[in-house]
C-alpha atoms as a PDB file:
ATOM      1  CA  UNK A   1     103.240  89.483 112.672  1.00  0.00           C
ATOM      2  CA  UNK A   2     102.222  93.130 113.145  1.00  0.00           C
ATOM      3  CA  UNK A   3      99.550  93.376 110.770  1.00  0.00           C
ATOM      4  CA  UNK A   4     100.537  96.899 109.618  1.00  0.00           C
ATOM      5  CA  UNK A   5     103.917  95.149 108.805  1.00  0.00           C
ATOM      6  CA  UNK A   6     102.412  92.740 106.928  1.00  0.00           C
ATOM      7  CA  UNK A   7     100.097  95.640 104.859  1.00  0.00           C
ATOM      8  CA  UNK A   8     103.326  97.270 104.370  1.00  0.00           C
ATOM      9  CA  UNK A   9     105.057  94.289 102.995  1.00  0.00           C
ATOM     10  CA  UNK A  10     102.306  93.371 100.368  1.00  0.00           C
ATOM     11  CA  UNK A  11     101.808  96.988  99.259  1.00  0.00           C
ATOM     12  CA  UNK A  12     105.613  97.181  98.871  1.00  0.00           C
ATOM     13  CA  UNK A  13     105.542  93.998  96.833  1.00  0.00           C
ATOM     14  CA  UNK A  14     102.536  94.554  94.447  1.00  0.00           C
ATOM     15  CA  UNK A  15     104.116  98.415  93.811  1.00  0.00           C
ATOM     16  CA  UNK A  16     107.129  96.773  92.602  1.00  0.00           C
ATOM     17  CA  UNK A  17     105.644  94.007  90.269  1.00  0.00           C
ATOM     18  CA  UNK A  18     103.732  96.793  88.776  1.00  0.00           C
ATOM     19  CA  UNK A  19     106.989  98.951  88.229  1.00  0.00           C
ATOM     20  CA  UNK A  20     108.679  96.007  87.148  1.00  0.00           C
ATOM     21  CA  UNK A  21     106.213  94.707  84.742  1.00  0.00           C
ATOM     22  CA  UNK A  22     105.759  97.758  82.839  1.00  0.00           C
ATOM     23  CA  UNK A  23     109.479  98.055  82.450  1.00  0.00           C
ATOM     24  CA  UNK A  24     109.332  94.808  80.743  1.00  0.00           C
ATOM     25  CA  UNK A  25     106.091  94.744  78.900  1.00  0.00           C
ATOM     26  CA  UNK A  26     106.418  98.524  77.103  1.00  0.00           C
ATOM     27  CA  UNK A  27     109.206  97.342  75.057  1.00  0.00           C
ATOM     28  CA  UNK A  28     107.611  94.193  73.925  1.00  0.00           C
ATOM     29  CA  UNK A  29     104.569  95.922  73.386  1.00  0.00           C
ATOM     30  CA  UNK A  30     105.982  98.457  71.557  1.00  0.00           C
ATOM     31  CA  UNK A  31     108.276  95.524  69.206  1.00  0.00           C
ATOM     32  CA  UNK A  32     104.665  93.713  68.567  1.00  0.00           C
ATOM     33  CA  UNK A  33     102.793  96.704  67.611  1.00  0.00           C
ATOM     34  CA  UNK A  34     105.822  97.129  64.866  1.00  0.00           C
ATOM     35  CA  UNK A  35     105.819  93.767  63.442  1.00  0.00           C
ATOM     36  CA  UNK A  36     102.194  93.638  63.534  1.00  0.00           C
ATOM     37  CA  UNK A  37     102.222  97.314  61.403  1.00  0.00           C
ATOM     38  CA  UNK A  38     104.679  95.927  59.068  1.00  0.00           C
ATOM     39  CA  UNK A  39     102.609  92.488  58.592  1.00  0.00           C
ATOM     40  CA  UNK A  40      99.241  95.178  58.093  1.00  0.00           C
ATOM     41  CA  UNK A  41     101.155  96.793  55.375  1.00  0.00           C
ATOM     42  CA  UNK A  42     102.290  93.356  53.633  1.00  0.00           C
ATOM     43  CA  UNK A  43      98.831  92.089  53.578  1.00  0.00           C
ATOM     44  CA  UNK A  44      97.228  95.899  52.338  1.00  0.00           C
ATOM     45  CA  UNK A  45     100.154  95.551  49.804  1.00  0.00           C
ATOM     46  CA  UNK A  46      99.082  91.930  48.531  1.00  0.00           C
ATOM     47  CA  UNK A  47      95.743  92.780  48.054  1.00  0.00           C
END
């Protein structure tokens, strides 16, 4: 294999895990960071 092909390929593939992961991660991220606010606020609350 051509081994500008093959550069190609991989930098194609690692662009679109990165794309791909922060499309799925930022949400969750963003879900955590609220229920671990809220969870802050119940334990400032308690005390």
């Amino acid at each position: 294999m051509d081994p500008l092909i093959a550069a190609s390929m991989i930098f194609t593939l690692i662009l679109v895990v990165l794309i791909g992961g922060f499309i799925v991660l930022f949400p969750v991220t963003r879900r955590l960071g609220k229920a671990l606010e809220v969870y802050l606020d119940q334990k400032r609350n308690d005390a």
